[in-house]
PDB file of N, CA and C in Angstrom:
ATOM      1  N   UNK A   1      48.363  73.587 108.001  1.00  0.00           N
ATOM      2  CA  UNK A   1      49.244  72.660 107.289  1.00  0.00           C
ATOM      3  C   UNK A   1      49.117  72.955 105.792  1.00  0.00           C
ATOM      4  N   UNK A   2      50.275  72.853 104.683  1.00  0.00           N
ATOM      5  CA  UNK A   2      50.348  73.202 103.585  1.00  0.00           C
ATOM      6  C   UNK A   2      49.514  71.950 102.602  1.00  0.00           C
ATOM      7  N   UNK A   3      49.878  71.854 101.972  1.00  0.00           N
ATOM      8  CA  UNK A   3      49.225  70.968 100.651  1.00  0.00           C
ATOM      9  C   UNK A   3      50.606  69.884 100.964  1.00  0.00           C
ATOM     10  N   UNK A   4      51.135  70.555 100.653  1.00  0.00           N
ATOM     11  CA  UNK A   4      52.942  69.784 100.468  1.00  0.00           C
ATOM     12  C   UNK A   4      53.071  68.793 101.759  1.00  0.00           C
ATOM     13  N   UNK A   5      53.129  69.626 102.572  1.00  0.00           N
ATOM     14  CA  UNK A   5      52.767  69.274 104.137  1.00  0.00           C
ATOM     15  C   UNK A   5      52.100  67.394 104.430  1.00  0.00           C
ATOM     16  N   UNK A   6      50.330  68.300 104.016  1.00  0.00           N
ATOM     17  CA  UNK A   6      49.663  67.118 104.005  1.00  0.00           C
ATOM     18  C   UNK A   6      49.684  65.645 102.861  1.00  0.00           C
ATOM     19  N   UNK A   7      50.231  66.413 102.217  1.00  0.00           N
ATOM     20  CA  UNK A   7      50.511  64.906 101.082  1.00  0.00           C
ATOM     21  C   UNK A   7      51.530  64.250 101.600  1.00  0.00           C
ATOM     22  N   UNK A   8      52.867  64.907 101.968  1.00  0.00           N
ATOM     23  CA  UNK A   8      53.792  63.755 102.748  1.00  0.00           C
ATOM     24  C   UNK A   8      53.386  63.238 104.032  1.00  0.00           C
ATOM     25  N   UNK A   9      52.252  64.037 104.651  1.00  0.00           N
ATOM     26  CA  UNK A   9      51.827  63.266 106.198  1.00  0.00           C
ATOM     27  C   UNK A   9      51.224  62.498 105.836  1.00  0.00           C
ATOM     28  N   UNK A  10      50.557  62.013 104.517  1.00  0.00           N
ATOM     29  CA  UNK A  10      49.114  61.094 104.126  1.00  0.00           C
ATOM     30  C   UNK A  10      50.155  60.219 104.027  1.00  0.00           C
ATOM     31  N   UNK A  11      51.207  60.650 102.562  1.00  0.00           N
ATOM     32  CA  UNK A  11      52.408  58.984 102.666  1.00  0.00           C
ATOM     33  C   UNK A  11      53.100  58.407 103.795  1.00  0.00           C
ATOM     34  N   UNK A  12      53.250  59.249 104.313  1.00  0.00           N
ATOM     35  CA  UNK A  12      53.925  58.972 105.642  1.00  0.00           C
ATOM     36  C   UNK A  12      52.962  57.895 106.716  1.00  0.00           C
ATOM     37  N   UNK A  13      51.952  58.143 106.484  1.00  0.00           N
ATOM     38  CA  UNK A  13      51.048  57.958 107.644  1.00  0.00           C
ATOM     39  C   UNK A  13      50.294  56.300 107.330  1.00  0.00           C
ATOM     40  N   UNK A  14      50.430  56.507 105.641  1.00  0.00           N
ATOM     41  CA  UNK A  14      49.681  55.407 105.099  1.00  0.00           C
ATOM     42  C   UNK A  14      50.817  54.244 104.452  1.00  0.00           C
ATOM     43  N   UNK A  15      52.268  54.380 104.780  1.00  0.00           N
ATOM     44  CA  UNK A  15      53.028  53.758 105.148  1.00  0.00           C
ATOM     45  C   UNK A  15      53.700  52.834 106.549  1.00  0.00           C
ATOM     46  N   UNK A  16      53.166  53.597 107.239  1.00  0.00           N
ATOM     47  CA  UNK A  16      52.507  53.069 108.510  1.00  0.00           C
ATOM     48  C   UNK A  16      51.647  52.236 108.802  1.00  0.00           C
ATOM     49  N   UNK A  17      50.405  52.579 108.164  1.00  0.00           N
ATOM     50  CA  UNK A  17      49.216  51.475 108.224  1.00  0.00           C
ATOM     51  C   UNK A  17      48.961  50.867 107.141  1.00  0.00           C
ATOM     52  N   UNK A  18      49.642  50.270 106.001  1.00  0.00           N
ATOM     53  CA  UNK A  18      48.791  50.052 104.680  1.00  0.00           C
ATOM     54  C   UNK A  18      49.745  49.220 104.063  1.00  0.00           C
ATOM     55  N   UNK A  19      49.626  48.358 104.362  1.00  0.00           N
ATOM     56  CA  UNK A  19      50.554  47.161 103.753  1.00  0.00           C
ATOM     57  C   UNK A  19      51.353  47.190 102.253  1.00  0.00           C
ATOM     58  N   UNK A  20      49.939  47.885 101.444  1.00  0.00           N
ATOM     59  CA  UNK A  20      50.002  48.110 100.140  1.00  0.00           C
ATOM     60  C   UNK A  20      51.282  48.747  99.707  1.00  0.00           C
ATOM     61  N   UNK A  21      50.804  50.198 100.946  1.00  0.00           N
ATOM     62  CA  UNK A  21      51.671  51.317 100.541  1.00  0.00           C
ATOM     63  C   UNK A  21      53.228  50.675 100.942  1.00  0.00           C
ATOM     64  N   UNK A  22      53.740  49.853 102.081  1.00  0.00           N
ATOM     65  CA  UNK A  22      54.399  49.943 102.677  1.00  0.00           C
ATOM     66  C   UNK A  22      55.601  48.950 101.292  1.00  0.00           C
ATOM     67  N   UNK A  23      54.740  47.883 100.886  1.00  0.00           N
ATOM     68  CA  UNK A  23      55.708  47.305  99.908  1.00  0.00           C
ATOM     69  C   UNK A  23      55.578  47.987  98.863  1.00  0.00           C
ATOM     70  N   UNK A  24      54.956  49.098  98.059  1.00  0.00           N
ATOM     71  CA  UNK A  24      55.228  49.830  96.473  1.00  0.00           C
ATOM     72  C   UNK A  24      56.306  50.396  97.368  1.00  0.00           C
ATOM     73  N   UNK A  25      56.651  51.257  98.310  1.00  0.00           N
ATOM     74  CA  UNK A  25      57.852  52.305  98.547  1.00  0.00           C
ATOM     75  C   UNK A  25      59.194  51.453  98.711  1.00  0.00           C
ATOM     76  N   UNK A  26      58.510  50.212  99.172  1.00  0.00           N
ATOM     77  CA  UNK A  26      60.169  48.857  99.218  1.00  0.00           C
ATOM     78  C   UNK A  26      60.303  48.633  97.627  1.00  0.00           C
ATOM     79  N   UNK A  27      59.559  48.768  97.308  1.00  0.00           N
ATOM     80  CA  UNK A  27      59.951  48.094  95.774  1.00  0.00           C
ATOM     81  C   UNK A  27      60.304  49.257  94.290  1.00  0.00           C
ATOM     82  N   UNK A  28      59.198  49.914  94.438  1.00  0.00           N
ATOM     83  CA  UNK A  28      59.428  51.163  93.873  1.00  0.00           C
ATOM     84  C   UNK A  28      58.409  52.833  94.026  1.00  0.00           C
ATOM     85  N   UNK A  29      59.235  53.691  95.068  1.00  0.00           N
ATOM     86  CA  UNK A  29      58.885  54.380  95.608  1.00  0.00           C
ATOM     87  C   UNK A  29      58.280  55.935  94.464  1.00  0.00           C
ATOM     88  N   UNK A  30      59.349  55.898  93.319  1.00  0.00           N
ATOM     89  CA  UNK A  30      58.592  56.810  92.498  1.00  0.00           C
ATOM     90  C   UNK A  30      57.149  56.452  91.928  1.00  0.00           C
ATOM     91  N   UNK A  31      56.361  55.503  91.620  1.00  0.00           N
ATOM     92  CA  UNK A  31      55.506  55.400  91.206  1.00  0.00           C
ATOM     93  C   UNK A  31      54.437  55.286  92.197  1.00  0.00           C
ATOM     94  N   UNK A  32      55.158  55.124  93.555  1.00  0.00           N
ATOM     95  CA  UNK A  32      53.655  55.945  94.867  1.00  0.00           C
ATOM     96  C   UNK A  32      53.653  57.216  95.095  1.00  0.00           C
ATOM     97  N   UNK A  33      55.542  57.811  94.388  1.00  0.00           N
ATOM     98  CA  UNK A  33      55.453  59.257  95.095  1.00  0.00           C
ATOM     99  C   UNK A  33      54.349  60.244  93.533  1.00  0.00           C
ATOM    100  N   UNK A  34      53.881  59.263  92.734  1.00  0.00           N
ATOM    101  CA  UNK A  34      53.467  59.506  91.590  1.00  0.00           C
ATOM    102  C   UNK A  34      51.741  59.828  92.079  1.00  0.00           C
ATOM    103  N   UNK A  35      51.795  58.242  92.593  1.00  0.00           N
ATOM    104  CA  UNK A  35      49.976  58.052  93.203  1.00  0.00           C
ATOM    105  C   UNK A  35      49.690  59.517  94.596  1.00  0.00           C
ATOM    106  N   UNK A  36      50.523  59.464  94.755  1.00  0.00           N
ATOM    107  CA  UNK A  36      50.215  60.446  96.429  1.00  0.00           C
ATOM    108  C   UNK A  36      50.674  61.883  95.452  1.00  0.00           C
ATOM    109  N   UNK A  37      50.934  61.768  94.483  1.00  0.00           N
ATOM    110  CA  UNK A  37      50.991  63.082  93.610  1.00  0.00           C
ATOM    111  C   UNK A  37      51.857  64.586  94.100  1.00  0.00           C
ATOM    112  N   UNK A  38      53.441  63.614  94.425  1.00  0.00           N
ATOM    113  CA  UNK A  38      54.230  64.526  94.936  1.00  0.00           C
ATOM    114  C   UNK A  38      55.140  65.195  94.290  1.00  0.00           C
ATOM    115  N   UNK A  39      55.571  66.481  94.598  1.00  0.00           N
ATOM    116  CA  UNK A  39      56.198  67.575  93.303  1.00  0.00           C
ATOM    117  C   UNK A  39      57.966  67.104  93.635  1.00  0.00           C
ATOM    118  N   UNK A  40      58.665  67.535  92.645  1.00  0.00           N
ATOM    119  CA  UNK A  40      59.606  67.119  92.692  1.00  0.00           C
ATOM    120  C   UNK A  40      61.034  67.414  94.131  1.00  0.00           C
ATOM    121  N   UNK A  41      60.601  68.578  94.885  1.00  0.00           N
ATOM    122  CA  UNK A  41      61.096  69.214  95.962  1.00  0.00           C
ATOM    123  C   UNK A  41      60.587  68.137  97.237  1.00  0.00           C
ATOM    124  N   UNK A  42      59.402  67.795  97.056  1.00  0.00           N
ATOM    125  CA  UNK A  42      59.255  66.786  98.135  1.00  0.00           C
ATOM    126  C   UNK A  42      59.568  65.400  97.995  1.00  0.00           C
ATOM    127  N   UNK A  43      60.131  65.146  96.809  1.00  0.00           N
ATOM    128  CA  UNK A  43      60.327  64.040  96.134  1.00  0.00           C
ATOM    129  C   UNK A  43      61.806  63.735  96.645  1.00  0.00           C
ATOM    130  N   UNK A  44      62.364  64.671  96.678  1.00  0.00           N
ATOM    131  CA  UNK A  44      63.483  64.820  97.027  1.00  0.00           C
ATOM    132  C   UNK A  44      63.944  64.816  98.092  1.00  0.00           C
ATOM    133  N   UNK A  45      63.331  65.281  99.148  1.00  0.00           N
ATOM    134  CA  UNK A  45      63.551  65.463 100.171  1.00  0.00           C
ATOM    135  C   UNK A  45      62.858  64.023 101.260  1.00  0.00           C
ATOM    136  N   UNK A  46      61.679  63.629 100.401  1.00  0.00           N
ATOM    137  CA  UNK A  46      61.824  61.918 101.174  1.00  0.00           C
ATOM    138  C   UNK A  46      62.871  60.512 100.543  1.00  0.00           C
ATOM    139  N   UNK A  47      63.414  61.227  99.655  1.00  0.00           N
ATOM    140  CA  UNK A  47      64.340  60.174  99.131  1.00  0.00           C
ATOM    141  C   UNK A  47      65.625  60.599  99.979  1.00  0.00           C
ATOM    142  N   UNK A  48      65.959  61.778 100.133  1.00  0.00           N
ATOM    143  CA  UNK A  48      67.148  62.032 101.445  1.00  0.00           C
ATOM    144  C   UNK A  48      66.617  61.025 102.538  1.00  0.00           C
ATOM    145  N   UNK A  49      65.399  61.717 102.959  1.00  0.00           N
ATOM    146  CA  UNK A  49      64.867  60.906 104.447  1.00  0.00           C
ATOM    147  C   UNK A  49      65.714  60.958 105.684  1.00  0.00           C
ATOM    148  N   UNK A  50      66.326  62.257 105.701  1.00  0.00           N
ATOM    149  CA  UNK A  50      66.906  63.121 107.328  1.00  0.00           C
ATOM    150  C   UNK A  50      65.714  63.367 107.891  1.00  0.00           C
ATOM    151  N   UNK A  51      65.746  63.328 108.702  1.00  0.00           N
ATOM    152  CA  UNK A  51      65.424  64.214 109.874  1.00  0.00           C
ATOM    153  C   UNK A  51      65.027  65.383 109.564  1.00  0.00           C
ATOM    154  N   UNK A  52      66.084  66.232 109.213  1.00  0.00           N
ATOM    155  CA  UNK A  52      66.507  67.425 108.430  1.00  0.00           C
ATOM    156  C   UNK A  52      65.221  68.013 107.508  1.00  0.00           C
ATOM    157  N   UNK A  53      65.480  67.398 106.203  1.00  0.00           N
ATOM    158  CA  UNK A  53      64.706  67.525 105.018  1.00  0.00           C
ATOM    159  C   UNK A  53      63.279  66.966 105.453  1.00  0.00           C
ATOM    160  N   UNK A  54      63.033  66.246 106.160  1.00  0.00           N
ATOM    161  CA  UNK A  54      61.784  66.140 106.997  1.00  0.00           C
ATOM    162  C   UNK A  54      60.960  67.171 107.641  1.00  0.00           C
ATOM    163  N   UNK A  55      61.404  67.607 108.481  1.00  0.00           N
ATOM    164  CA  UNK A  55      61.293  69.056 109.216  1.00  0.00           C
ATOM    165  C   UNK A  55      60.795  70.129 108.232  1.00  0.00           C
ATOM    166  N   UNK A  56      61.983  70.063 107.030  1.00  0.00           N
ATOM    167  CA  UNK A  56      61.571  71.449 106.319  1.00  0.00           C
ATOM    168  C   UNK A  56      60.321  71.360 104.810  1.00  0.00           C
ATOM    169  N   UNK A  57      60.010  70.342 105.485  1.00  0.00           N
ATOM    170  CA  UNK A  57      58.750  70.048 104.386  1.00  0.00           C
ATOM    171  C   UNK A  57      57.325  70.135 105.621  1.00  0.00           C
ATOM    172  N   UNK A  58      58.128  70.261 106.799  1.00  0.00           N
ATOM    173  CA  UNK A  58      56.963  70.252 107.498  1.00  0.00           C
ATOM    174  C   UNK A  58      56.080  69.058 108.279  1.00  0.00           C
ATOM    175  N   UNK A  59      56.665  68.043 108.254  1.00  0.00           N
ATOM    176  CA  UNK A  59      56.610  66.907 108.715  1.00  0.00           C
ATOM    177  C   UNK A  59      56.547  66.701 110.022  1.00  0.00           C
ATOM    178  N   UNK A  60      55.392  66.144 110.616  1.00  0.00           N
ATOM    179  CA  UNK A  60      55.630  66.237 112.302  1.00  0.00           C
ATOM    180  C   UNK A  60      56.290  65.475 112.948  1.00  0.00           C
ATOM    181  N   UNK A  61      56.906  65.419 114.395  1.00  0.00           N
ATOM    182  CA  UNK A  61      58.038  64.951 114.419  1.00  0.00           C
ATOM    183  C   UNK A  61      58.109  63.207 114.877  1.00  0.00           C
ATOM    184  N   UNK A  62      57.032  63.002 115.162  1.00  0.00           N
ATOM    185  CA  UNK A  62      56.335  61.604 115.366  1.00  0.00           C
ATOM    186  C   UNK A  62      56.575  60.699 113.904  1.00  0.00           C
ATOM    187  N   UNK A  63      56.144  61.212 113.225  1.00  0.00           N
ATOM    188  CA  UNK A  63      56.041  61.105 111.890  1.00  0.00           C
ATOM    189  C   UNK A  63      57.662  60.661 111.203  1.00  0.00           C
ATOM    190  N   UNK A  64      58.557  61.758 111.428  1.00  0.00           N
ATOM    191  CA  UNK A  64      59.787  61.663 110.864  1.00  0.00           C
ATOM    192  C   UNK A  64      60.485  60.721 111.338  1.00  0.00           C
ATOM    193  N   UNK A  65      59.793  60.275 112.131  1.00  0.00           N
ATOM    194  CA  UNK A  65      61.026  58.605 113.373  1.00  0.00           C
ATOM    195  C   UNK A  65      60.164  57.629 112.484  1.00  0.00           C
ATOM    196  N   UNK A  66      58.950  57.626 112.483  1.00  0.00           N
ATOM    197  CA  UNK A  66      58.665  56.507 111.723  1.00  0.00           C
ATOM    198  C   UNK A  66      58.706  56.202 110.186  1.00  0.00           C
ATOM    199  N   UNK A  67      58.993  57.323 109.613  1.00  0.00           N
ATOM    200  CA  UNK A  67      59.935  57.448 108.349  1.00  0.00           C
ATOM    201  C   UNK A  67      60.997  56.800 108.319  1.00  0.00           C
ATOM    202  N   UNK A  68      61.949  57.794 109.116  1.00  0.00           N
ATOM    203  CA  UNK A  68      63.008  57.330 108.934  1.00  0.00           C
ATOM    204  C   UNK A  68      63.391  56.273 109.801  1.00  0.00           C
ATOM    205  N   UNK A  69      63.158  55.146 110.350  1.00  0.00           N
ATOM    206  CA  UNK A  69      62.872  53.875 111.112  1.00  0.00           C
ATOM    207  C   UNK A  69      62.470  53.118 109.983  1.00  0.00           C
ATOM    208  N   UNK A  70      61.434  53.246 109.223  1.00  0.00           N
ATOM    209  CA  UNK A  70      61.317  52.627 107.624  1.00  0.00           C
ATOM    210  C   UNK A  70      62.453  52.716 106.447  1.00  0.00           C
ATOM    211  N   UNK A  71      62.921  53.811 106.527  1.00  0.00           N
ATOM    212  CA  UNK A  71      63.651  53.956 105.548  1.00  0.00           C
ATOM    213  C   UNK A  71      65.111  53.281 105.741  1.00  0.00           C
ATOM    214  N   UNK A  72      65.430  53.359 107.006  1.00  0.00           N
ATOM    215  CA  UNK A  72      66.199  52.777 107.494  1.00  0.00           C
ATOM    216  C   UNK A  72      66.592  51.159 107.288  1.00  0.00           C
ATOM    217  N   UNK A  73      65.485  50.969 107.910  1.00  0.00           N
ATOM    218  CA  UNK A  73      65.660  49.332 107.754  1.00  0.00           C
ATOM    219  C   UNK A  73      65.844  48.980 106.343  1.00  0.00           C
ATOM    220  N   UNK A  74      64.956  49.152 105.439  1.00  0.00           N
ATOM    221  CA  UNK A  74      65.173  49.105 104.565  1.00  0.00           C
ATOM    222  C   UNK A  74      66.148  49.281 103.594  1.00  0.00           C
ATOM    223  N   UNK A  75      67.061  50.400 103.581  1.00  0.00           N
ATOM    224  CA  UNK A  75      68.289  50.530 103.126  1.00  0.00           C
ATOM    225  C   UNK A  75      69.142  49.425 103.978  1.00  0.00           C
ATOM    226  N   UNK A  76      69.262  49.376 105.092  1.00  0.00           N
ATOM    227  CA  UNK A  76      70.097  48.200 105.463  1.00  0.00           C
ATOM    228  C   UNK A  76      70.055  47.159 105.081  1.00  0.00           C
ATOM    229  N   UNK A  77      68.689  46.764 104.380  1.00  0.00           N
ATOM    230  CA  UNK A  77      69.106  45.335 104.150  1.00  0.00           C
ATOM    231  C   UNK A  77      69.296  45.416 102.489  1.00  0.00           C
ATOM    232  N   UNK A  78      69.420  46.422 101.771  1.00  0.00           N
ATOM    233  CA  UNK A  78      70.354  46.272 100.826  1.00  0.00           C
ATOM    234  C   UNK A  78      69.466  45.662  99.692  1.00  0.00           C
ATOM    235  N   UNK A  79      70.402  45.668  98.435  1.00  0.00           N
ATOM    236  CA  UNK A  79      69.461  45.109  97.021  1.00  0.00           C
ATOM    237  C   UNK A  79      69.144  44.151  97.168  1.00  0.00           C
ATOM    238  N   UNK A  80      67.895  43.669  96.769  1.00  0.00           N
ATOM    239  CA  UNK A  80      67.744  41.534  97.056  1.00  0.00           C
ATOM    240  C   UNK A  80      67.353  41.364  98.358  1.00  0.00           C
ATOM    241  N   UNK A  81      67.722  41.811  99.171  1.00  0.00           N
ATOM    242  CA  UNK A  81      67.862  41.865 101.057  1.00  0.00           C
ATOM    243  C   UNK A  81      66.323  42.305 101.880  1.00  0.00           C
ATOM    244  N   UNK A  82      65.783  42.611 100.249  1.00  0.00           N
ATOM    245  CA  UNK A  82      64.036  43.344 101.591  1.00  0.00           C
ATOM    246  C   UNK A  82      63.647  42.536 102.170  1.00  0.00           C
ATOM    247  N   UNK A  83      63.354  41.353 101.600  1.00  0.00           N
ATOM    248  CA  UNK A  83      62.119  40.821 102.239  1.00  0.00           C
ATOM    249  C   UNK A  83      62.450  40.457 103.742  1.00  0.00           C
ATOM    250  N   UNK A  84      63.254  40.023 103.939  1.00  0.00           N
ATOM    251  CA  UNK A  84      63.114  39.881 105.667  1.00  0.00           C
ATOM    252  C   UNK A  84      63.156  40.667 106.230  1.00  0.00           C
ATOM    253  N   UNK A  85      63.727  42.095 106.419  1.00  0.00           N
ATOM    254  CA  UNK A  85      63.062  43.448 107.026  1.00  0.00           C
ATOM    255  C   UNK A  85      61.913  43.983 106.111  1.00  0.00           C
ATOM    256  N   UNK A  86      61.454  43.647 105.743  1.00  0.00           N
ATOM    257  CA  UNK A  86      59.481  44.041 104.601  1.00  0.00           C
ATOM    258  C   UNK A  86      59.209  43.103 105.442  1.00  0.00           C
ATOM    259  N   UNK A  87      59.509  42.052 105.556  1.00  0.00           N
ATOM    260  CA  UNK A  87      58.261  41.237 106.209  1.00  0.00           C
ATOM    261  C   UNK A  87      57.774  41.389 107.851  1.00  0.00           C
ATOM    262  N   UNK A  88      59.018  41.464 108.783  1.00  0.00           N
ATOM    263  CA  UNK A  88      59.279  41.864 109.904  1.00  0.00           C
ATOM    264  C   UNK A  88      58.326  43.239 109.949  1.00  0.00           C
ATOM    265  N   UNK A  89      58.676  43.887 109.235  1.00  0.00           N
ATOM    266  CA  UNK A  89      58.347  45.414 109.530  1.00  0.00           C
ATOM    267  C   UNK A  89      56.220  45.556 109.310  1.00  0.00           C
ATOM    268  N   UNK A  90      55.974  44.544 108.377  1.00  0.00           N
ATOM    269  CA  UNK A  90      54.579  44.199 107.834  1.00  0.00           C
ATOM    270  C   UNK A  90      54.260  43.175 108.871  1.00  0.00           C
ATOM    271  N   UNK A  91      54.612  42.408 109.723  1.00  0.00           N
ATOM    272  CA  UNK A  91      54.177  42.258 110.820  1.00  0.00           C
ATOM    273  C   UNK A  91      54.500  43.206 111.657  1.00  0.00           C
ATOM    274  N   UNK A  92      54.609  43.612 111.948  1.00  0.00           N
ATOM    275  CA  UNK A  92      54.417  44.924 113.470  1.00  0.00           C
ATOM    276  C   UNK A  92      53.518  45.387 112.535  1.00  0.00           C
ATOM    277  N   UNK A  93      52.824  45.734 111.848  1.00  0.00           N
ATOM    278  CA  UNK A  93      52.179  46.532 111.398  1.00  0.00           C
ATOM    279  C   UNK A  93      50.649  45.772 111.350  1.00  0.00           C
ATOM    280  N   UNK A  94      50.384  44.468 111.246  1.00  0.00           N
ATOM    281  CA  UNK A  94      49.731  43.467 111.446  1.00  0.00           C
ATOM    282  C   UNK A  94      49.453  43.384 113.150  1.00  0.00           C
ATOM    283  N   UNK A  95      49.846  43.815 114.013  1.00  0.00           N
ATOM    284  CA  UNK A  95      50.424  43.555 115.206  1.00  0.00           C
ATOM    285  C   UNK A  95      49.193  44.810 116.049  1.00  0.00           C
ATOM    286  N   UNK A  96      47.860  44.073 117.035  1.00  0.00           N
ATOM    287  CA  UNK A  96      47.111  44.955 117.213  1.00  0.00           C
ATOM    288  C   UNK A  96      47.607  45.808 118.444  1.00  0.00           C
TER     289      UNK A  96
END
């Protein structure tokens, strides 16, 4: 696995489990893609958040559903609109 690789599997992964992480990327995602110390090509390519651009950063494929299943919801509920899919989504995540 690359460097590139493993820094988006760490965000990826610790968006998943980490409450912390899960509301800085709802609220403002450049200043975690800052903390997880990501270059501007991968920066890019999780702000797309295909499938696609997933893959070609190397992303495993487990991984890229629960990305983009996050990213998802989230864009759906729109400006102003997080908190009830943030909160929903931070319980399942609460959820043993």
């Amino acid at each position: 696995m690359t460097q590139a690789a493993y820094r988006v599997h760490r965000l990826i992964q610790d968006l998943n489990r980490d409450q912390r992480v899960a509301k800085a990327f709802a609220t403002d995602p450049e200043a975690l893609f800052d903390e997880y110390g990501l270059e501007a090509n991968e920066r890019a390519h999780l702000r797309e958040g295909t499938p696609k651009a997933l893959m070609e950063l190397g992303v495993h494929p487990n991984l890229q559903m629960k990305f983009f299943k996050l990213k998802t919801g989230l864009a759906k509920a729109g400006a102003g609109g997080l908190k009830g899919p943030l909160d929903a989504y931070l319980r399942d995540l609460e959820r043993p």
